[in-house]
PDB file of N, CA and C in Angstrom:
ATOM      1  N   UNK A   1     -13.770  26.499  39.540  1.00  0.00           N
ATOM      2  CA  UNK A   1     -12.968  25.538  38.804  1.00  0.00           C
ATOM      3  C   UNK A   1     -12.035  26.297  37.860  1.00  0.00           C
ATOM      4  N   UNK A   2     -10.653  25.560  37.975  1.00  0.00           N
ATOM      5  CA  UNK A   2      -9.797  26.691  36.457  1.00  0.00           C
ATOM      6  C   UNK A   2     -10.221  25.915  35.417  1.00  0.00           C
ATOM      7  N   UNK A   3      -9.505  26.922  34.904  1.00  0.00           N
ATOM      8  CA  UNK A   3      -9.502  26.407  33.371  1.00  0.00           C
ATOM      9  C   UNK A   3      -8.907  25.318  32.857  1.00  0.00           C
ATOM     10  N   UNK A   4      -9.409  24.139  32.724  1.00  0.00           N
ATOM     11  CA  UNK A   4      -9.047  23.120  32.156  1.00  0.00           C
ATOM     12  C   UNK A   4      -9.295  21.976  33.169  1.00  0.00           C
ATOM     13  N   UNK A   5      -9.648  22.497  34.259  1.00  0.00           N
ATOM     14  CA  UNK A   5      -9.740  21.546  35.320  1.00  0.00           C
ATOM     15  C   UNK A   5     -10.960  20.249  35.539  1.00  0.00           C
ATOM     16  N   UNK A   6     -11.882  20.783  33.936  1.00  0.00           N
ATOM     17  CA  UNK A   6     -13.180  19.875  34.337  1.00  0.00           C
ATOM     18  C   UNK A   6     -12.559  19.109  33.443  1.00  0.00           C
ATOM     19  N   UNK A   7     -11.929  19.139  32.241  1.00  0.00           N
ATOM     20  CA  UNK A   7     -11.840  18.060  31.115  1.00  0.00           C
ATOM     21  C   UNK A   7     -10.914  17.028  31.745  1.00  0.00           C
ATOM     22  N   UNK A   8     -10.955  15.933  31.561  1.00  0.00           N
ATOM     23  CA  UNK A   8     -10.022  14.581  31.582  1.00  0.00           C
ATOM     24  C   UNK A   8      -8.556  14.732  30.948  1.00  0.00           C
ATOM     25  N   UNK A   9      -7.745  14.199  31.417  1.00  0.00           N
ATOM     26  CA  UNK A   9      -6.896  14.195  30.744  1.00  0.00           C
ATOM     27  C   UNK A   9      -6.591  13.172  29.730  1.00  0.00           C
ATOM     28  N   UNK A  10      -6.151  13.301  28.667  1.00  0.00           N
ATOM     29  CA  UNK A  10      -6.400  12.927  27.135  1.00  0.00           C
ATOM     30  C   UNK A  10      -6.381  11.534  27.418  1.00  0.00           C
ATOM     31  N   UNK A  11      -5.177  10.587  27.914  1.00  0.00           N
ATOM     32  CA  UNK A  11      -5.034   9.158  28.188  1.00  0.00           C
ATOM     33  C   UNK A  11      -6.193   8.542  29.157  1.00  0.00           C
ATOM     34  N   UNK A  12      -7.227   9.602  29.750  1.00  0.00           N
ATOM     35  CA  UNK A  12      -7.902   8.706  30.113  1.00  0.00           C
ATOM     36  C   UNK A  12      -9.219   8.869  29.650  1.00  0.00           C
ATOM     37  N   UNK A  13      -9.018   9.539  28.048  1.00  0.00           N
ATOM     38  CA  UNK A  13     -10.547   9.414  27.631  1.00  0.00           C
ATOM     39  C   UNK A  13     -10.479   7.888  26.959  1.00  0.00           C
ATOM     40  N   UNK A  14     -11.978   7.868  26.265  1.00  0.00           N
ATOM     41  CA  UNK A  14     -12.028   5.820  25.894  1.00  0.00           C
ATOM     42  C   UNK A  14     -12.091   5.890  24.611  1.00  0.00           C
ATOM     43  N   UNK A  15     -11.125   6.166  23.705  1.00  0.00           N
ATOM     44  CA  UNK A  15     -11.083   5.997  22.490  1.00  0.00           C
ATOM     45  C   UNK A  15     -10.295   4.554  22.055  1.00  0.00           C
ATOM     46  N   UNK A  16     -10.776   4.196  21.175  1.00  0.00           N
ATOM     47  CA  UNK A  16     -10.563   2.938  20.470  1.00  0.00           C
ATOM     48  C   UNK A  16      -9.327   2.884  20.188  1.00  0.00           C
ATOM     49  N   UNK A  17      -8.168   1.896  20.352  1.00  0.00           N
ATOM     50  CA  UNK A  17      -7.121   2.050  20.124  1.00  0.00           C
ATOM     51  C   UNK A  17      -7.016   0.736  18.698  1.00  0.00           C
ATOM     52  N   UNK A  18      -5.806   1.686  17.596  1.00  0.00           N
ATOM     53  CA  UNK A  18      -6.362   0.928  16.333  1.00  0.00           C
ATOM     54  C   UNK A  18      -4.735   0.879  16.174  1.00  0.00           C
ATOM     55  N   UNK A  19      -4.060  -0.501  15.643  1.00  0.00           N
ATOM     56  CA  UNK A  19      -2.875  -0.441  15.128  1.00  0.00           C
ATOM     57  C   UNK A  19      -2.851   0.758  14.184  1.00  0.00           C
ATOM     58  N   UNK A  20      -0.757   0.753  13.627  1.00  0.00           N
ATOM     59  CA  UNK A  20      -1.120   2.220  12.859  1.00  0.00           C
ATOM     60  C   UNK A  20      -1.559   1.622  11.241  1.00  0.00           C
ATOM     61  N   UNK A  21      -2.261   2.314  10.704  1.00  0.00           N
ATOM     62  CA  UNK A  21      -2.816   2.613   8.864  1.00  0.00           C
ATOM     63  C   UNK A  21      -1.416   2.737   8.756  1.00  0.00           C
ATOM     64  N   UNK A  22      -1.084   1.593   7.190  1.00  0.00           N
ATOM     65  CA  UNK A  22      -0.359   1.489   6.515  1.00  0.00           C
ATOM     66  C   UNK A  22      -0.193   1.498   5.074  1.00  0.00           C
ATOM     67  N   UNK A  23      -0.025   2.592   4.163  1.00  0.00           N
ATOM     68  CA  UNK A  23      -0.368   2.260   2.786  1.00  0.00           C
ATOM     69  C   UNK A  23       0.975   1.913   2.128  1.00  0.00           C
ATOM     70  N   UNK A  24       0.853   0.674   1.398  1.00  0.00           N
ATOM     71  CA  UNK A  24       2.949   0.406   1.107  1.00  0.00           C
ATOM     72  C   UNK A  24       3.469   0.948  -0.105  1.00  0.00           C
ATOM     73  N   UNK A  25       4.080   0.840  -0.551  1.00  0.00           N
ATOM     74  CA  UNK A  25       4.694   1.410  -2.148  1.00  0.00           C
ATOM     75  C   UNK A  25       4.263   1.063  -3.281  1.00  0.00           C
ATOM     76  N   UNK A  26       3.908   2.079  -4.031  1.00  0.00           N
ATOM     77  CA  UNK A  26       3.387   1.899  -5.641  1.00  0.00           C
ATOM     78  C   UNK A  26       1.812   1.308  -5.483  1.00  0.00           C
ATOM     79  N   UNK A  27       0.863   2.075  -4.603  1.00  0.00           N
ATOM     80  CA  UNK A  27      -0.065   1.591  -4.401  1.00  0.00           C
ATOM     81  C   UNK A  27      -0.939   2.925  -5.223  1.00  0.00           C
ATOM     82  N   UNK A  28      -2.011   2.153  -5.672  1.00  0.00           N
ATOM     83  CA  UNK A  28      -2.778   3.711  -6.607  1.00  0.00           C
ATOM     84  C   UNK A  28      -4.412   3.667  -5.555  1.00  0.00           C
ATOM     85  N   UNK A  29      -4.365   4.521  -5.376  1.00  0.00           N
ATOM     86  CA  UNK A  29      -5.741   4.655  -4.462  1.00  0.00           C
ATOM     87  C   UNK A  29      -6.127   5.564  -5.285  1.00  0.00           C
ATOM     88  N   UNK A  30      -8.059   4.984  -6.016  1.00  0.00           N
ATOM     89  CA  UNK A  30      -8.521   5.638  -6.819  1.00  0.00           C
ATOM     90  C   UNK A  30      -9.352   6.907  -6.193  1.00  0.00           C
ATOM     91  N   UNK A  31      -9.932   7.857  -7.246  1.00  0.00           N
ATOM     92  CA  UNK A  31     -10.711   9.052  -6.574  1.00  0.00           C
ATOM     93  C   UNK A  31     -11.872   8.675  -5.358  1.00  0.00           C
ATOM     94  N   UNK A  32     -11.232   9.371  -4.390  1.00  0.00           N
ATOM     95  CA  UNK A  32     -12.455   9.131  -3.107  1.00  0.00           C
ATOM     96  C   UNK A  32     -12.447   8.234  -2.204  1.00  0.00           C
ATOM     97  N   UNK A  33     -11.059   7.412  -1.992  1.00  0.00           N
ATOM     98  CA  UNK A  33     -11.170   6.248  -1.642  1.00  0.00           C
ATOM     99  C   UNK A  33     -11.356   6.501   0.239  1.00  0.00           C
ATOM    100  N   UNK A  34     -12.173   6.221   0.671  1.00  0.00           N
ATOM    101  CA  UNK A  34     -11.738   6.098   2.397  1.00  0.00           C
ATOM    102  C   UNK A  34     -11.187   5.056   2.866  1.00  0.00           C
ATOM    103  N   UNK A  35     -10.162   5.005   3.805  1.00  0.00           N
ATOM    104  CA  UNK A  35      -8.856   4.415   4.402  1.00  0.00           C
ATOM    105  C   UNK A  35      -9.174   4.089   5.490  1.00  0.00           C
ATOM    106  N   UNK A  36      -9.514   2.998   6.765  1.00  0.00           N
ATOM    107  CA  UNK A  36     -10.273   3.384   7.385  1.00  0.00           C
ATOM    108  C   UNK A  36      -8.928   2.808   8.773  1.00  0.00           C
ATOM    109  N   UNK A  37      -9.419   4.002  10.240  1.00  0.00           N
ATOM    110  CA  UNK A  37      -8.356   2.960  10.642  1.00  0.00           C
ATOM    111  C   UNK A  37      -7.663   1.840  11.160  1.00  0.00           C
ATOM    112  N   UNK A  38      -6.443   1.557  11.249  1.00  0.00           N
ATOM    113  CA  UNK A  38      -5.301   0.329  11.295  1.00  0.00           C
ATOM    114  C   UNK A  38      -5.757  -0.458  10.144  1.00  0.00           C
ATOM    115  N   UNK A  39      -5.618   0.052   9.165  1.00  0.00           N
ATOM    116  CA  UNK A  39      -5.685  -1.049   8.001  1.00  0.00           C
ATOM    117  C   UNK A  39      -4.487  -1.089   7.217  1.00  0.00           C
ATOM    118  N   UNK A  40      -4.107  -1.962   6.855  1.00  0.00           N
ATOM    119  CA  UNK A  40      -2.763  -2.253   5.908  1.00  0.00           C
ATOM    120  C   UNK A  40      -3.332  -2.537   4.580  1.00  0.00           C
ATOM    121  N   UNK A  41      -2.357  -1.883   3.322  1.00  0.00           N
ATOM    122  CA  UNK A  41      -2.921  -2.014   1.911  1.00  0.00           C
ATOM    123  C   UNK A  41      -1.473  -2.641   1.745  1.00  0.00           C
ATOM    124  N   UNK A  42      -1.095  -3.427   1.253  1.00  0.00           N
ATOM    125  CA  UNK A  42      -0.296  -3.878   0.479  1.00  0.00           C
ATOM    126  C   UNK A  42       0.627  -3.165  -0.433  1.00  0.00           C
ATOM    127  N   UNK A  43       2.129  -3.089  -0.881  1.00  0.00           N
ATOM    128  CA  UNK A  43       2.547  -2.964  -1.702  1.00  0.00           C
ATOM    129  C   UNK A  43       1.901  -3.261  -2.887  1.00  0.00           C
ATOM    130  N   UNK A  44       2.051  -2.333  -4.471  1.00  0.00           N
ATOM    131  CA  UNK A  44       1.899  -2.647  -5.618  1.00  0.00           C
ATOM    132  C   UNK A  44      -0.149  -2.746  -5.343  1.00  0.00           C
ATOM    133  N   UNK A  45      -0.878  -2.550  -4.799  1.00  0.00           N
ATOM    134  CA  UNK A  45      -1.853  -2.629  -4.756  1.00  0.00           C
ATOM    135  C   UNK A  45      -2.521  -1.575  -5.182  1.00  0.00           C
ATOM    136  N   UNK A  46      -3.866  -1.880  -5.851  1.00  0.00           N
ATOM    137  CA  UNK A  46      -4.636  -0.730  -6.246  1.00  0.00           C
ATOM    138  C   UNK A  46      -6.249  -0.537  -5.812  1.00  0.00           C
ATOM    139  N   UNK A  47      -6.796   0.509  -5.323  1.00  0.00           N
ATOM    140  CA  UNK A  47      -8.148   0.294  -4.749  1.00  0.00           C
ATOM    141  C   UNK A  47      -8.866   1.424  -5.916  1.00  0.00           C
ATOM    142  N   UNK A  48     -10.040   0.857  -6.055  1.00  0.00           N
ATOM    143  CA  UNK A  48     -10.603   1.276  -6.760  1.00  0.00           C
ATOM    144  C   UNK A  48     -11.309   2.886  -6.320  1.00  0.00           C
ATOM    145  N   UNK A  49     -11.910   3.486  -7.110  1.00  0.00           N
ATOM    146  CA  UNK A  49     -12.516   4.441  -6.926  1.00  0.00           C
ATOM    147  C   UNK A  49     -13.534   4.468  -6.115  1.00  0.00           C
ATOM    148  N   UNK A  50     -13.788   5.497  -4.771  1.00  0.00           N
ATOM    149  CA  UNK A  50     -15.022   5.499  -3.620  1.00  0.00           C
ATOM    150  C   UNK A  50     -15.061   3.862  -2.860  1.00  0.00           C
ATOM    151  N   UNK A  51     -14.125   3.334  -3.473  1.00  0.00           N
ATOM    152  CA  UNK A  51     -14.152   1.871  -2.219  1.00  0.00           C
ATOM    153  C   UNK A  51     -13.644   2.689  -0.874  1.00  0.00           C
ATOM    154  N   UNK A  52     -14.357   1.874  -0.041  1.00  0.00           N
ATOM    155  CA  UNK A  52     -13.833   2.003   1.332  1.00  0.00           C
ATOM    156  C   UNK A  52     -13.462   0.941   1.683  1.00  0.00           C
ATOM    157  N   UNK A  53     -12.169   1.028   2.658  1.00  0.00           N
ATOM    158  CA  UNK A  53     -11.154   0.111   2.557  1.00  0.00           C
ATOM    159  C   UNK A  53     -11.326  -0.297   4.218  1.00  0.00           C
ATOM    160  N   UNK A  54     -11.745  -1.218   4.523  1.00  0.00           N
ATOM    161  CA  UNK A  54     -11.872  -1.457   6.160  1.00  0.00           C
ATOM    162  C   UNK A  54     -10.970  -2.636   6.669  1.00  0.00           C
ATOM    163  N   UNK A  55     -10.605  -3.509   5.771  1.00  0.00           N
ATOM    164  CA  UNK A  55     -10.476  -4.776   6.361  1.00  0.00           C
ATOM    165  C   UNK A  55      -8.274  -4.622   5.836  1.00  0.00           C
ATOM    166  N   UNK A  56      -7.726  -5.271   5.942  1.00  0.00           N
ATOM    167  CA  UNK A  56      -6.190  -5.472   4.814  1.00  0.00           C
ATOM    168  C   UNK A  56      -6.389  -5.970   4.059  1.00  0.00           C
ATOM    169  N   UNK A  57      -5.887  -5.416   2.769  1.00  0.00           N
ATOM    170  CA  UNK A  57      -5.629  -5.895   1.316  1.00  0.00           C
ATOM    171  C   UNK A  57      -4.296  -6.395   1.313  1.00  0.00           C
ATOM    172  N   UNK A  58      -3.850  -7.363   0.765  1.00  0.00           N
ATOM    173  CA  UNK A  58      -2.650  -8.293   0.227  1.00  0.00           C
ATOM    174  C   UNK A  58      -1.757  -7.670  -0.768  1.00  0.00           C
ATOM    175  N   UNK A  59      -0.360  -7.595  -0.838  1.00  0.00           N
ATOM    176  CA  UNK A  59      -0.023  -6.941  -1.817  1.00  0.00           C
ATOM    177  C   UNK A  59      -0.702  -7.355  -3.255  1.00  0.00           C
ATOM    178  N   UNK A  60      -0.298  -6.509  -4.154  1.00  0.00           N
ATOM    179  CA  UNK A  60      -0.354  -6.652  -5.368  1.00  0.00           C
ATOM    180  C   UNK A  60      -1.755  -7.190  -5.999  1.00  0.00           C
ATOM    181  N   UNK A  61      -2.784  -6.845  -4.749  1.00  0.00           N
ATOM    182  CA  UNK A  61      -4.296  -6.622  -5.153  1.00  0.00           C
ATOM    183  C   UNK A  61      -4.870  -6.030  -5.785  1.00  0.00           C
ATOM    184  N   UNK A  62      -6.165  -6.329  -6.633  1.00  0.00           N
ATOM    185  CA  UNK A  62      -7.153  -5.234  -7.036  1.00  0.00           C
ATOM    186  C   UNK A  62      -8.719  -5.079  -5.962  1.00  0.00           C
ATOM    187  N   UNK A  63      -8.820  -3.665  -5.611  1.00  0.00           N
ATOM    188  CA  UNK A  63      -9.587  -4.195  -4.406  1.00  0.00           C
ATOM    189  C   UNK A  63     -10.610  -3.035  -4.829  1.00  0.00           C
ATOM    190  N   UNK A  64     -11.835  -3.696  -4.756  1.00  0.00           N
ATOM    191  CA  UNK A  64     -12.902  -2.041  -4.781  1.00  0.00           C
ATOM    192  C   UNK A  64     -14.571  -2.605  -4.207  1.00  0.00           C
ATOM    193  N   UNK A  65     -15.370  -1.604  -3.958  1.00  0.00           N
ATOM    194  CA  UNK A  65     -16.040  -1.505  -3.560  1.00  0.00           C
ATOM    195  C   UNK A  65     -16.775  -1.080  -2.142  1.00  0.00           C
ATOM    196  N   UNK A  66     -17.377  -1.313  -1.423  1.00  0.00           N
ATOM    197  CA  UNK A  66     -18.301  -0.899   0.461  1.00  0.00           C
ATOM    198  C   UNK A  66     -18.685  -1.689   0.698  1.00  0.00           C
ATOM    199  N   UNK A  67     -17.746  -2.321   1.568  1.00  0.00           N
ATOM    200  CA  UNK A  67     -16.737  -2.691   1.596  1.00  0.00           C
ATOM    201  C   UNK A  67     -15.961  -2.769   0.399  1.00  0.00           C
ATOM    202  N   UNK A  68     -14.358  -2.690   0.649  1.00  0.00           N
ATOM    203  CA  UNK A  68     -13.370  -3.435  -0.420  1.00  0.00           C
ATOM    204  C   UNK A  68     -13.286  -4.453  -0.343  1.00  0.00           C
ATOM    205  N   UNK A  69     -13.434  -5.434  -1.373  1.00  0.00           N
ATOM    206  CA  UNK A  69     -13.097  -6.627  -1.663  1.00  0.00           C
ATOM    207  C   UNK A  69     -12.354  -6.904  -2.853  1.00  0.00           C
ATOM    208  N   UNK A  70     -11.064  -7.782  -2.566  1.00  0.00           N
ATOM    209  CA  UNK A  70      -9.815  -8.482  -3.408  1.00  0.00           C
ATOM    210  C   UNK A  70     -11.009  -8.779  -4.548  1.00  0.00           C
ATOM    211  N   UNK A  71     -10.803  -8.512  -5.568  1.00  0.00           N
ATOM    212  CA  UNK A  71     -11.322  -8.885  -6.726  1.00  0.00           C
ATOM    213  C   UNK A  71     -10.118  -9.805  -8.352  1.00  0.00           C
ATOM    214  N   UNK A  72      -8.961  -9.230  -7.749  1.00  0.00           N
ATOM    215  CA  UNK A  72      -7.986 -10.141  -8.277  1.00  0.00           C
ATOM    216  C   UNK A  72      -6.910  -9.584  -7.815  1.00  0.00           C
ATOM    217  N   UNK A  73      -5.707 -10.003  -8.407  1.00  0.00           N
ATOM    218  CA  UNK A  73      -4.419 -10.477  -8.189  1.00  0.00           C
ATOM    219  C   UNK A  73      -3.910  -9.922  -9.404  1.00  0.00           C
ATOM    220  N   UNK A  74      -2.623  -8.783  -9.258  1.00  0.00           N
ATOM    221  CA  UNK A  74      -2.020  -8.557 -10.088  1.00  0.00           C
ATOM    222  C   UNK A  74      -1.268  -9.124 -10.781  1.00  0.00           C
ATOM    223  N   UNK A  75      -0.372 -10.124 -10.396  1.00  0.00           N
ATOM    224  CA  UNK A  75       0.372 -10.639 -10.644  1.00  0.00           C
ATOM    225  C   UNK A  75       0.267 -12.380 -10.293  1.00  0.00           C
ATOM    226  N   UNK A  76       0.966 -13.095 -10.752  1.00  0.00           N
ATOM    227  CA  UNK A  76       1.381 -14.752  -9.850  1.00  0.00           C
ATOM    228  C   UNK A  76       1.727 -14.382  -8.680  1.00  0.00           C
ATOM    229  N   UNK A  77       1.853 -15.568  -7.900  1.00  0.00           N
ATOM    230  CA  UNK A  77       2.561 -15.822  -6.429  1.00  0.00           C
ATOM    231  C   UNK A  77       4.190 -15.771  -6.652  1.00  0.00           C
ATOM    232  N   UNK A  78       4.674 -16.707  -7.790  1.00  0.00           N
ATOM    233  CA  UNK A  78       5.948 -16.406  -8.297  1.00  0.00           C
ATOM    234  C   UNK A  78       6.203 -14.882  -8.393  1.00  0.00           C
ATOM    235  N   UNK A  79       5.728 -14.215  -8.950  1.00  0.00           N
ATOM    236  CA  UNK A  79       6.254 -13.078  -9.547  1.00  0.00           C
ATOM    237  C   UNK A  79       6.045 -11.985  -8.578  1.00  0.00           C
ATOM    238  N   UNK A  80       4.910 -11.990  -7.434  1.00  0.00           N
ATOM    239  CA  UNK A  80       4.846 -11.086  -6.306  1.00  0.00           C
ATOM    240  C   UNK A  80       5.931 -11.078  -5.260  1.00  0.00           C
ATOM    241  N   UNK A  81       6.358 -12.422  -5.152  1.00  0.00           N
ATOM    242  CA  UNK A  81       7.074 -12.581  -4.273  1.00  0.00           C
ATOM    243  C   UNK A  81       8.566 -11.939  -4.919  1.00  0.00           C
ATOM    244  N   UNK A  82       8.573 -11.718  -6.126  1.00  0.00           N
ATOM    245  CA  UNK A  82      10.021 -11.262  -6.842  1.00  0.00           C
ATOM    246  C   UNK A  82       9.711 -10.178  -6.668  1.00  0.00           C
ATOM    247  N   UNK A  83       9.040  -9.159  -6.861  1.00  0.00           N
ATOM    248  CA  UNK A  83       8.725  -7.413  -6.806  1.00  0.00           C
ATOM    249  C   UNK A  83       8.735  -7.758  -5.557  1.00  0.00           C
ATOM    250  N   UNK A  84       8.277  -8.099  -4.428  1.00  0.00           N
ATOM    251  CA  UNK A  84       8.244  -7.663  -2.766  1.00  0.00           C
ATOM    252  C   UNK A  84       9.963  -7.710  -2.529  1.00  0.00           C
ATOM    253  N   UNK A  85      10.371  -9.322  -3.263  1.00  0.00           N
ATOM    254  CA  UNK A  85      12.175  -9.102  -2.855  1.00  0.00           C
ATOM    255  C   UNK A  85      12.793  -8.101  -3.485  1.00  0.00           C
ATOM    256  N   UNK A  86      12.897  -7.464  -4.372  1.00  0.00           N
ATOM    257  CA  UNK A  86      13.360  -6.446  -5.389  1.00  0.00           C
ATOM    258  C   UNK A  86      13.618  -4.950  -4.415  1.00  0.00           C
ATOM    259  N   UNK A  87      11.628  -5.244  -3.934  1.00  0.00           N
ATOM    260  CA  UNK A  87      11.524  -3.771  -3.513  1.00  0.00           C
ATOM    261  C   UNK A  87      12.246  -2.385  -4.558  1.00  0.00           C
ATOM    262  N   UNK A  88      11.382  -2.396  -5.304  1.00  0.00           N
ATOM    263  CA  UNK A  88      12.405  -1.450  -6.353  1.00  0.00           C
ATOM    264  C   UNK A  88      12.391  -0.068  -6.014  1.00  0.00           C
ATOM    265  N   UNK A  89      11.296  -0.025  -4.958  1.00  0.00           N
ATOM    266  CA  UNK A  89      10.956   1.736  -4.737  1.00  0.00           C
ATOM    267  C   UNK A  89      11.983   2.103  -3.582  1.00  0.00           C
ATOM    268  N   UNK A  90      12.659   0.866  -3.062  1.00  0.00           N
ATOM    269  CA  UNK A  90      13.908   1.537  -2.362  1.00  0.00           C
ATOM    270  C   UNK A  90      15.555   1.875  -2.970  1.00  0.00           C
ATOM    271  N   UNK A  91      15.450   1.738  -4.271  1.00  0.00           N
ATOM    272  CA  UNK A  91      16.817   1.678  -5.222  1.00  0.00           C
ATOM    273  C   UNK A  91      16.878   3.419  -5.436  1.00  0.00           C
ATOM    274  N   UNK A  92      17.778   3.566  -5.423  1.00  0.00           N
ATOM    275  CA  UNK A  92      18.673   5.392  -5.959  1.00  0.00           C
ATOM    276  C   UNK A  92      17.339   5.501  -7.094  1.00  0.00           C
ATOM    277  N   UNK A  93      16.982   7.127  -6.879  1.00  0.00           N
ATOM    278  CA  UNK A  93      16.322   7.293  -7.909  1.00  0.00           C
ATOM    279  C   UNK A  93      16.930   7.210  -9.177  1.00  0.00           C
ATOM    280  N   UNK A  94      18.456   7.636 -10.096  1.00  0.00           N
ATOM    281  CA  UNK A  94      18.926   6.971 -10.887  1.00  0.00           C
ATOM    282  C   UNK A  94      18.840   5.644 -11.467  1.00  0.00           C
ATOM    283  N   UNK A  95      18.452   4.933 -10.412  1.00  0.00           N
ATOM    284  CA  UNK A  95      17.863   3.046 -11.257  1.00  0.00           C
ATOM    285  C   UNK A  95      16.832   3.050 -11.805  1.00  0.00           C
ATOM    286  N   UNK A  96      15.919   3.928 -10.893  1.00  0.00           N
ATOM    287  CA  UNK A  96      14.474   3.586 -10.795  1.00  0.00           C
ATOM    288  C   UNK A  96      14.106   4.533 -12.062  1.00  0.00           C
ATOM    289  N   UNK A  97      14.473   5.394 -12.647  1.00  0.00           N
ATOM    290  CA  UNK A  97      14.764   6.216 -13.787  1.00  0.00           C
ATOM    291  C   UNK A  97      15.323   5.200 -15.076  1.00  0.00           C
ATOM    292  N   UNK A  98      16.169   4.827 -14.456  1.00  0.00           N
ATOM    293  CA  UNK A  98      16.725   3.870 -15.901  1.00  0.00           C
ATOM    294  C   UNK A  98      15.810   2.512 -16.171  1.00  0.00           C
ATOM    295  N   UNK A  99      14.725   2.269 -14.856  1.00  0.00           N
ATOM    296  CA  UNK A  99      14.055   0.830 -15.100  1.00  0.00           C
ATOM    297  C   UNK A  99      12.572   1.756 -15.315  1.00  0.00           C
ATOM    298  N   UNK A 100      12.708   2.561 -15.782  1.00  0.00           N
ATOM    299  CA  UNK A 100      10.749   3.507 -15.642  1.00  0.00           C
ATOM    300  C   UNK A 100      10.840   2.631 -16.937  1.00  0.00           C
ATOM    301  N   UNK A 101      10.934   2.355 -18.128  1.00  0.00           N
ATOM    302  CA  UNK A 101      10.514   1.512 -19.363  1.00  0.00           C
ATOM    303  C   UNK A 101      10.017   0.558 -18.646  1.00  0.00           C
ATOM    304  N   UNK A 102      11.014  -0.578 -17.928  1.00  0.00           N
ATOM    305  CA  UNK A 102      10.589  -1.995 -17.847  1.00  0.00           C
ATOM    306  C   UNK A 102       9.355  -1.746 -16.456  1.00  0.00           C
ATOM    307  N   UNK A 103       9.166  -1.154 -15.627  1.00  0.00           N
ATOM    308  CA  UNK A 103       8.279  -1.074 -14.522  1.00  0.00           C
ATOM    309  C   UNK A 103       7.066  -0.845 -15.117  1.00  0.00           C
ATOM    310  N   UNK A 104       6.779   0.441 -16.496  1.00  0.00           N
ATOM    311  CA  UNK A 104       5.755   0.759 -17.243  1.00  0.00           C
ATOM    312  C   UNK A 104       5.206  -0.431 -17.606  1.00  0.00           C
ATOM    313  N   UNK A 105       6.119  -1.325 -17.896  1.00  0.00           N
ATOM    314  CA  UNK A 105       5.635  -2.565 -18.756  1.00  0.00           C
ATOM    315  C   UNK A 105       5.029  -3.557 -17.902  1.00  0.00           C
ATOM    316  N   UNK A 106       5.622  -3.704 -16.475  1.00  0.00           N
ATOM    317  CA  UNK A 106       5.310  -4.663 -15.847  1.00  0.00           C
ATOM    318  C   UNK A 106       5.722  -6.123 -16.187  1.00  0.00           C
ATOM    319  N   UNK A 107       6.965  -5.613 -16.728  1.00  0.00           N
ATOM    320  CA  UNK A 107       7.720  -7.024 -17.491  1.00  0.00           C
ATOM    321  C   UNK A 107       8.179  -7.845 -16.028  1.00  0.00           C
ATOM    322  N   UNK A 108       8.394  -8.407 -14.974  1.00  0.00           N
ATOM    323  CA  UNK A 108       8.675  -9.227 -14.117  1.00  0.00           C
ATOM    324  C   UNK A 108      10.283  -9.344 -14.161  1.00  0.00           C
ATOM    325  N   UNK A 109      10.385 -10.383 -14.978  1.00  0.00           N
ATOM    326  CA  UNK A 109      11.688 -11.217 -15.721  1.00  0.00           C
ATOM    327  C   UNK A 109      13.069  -9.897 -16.161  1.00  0.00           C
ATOM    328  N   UNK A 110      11.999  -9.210 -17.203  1.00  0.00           N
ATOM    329  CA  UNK A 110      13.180  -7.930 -17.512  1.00  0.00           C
ATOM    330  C   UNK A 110      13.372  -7.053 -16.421  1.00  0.00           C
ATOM    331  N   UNK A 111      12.747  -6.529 -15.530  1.00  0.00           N
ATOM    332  CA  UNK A 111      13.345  -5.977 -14.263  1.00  0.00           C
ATOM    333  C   UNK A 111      13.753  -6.960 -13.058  1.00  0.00           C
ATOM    334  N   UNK A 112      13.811  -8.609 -13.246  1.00  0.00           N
ATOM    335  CA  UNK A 112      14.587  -8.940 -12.823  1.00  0.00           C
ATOM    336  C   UNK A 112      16.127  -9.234 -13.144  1.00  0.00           C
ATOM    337  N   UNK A 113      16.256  -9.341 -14.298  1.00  0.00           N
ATOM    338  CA  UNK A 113      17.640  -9.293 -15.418  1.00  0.00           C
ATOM    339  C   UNK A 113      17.779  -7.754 -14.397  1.00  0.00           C
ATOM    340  N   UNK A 114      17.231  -6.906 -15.040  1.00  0.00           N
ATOM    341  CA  UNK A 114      17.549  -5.635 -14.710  1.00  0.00           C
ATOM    342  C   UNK A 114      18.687  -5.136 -13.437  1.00  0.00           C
ATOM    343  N   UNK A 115      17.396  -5.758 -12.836  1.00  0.00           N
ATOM    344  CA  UNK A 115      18.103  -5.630 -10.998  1.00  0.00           C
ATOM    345  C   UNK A 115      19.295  -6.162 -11.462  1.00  0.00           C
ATOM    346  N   UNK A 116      19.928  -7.600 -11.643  1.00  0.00           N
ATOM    347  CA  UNK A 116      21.141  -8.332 -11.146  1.00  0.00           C
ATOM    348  C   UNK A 116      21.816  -7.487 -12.162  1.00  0.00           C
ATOM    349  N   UNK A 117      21.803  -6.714 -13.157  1.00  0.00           N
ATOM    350  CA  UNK A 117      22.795  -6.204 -13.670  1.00  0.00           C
ATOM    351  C   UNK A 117      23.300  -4.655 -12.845  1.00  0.00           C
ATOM    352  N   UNK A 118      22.282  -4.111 -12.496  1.00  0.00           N
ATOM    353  CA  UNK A 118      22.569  -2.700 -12.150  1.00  0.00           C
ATOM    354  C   UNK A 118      22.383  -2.119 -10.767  1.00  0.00           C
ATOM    355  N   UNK A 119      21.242  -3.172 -10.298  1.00  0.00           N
ATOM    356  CA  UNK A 119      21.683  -3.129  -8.849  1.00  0.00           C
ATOM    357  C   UNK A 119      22.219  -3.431  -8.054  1.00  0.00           C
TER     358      UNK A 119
END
């Protein structure tokens, strides 16, 4: 037999096929977290420390534990849906520099003023 001739070729071994793992913007994944795969985390979302993350988290979640579980909501429904339209992590780093005050703050309203003036 040559070399290589006993193994399968890769497409027909039986591995699990998993949509792709998605982690979205401004998401804080605490120390240790496992990601597990095809899972989607949400924009603006945060997982706690050593949670393992198996299932999708929603944007702008707080999610922890083994399993992760949504434990709250960062924000309103109003106001998530304004940061998802904003999308601020796609603006010139120059904006996103001039809005680091109001983002620190998590003011909503003032980085929406914000946006319509400068973006």
């Amino acid at each position: 037999m040559k070399n290589g001739e006993k193994f399968l070729p890769l497409s027909d071994y039986p591995f699990k096929q998993y949509k792709d793992t998605t982690i979205g913007n401004d998401v804080w994944l605490g120390y240790d977290v496992t990601v597990m795969p095809g899972v989607s985390i949400g924009h603006g979302s945060i997982v706690g420390a050593k949670s393992v993350v198996s299932s999708d988290i929603p944007p702008y979640s707080v999610a922890v534990g083994n399993p992760a579980k949504v434990v709250k909501a960062r924000f309103t429904q109003e106001e998530q849906a304004i940061l998802l339209d904003l999308a601020w992590w796609d603006w010139d780093i120059a904006h996103i520099e001039q809005a680091m005050p109001i983002l620190v703050k998590g003011d909503i309203q003032a980085l929406l003023t914000f946006a319509k003036i400068v973006v």
